[in-house]
C-alpha atoms as a PDB file:
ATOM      1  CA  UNK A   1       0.000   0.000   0.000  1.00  0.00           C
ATOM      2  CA  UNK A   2       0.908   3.524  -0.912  1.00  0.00           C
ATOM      3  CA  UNK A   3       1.342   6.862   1.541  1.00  0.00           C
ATOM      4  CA  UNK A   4       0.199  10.188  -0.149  1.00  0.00           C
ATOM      5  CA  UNK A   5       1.984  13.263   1.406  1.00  0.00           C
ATOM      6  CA  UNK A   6       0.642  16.792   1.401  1.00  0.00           C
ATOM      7  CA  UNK A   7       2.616  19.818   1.192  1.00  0.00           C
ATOM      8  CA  UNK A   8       1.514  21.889   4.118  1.00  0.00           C
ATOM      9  CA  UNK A   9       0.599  25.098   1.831  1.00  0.00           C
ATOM     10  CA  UNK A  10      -1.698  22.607  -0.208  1.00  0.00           C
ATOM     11  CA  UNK A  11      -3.026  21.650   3.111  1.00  0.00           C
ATOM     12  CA  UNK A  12      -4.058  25.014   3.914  1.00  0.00           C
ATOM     13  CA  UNK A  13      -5.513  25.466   0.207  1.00  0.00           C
ATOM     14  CA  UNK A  14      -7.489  22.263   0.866  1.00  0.00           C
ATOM     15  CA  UNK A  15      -8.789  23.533   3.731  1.00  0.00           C
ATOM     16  CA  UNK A  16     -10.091  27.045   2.321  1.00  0.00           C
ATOM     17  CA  UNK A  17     -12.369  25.163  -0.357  1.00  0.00           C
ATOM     18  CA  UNK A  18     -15.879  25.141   0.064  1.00  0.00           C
ATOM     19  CA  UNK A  19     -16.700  21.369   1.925  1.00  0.00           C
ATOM     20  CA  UNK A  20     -18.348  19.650  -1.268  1.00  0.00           C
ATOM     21  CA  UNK A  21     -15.294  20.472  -3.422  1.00  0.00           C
ATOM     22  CA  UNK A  22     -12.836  19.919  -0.121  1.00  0.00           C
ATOM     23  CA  UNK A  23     -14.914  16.261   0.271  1.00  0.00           C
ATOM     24  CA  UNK A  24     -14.712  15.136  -3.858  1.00  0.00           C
ATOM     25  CA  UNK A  25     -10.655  16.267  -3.818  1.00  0.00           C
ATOM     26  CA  UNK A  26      -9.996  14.401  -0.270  1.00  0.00           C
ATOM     27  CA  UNK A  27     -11.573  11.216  -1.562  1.00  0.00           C
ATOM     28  CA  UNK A  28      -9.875  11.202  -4.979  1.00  0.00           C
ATOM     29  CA  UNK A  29      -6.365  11.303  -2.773  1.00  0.00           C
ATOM     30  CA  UNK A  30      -7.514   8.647  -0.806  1.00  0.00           C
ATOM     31  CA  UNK A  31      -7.832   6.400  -4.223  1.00  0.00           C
ATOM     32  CA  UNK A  32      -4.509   7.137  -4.785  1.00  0.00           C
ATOM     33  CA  UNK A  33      -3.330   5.160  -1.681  1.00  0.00           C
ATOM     34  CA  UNK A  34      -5.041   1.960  -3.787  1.00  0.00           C
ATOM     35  CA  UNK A  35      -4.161   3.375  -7.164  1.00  0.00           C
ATOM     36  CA  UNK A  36      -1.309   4.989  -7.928  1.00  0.00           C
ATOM     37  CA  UNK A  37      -1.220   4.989 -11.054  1.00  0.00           C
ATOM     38  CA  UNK A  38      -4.732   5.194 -12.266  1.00  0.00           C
ATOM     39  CA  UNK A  39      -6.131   4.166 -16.086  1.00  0.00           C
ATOM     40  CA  UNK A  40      -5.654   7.406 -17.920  1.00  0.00           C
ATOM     41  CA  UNK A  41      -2.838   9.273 -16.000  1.00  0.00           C
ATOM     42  CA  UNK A  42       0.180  10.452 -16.908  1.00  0.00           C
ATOM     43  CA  UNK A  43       3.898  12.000 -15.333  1.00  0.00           C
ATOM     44  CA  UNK A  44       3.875  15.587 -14.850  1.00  0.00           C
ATOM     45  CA  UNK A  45       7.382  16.742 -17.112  1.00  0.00           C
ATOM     46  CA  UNK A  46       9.687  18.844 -15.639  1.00  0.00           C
ATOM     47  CA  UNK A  47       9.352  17.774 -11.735  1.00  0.00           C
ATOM     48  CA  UNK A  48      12.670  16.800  -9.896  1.00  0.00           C
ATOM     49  CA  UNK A  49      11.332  13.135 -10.284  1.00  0.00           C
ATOM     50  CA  UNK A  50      11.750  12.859 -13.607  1.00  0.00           C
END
């Protein structure tokens, strides 16, 4: 199983959303603990991962 990590300045956007939009973004992290890589995604260029 997989950890996702928050920066904390994305923590404090999260928290400023509106709850409904807050709610549909926290559960789409939470599938990313299951799926990583989901059907459809792809690497973000130009990150120090790459």
């Amino acid at each position: 199983m997989y950890e996702v990590w928050l920066e904390k300045s994305a923590e404090r956007d999260l928290k400023n959303l509106p709850l409904q939009i807050f709610t549909k973004i926290i559960r789409k992290i939470k599938l990313l603990v299951k799926t990583p890589k989901p059907a459809g995604c792809r690497k973000i260029t130009g990150s120090k991962n790459d």
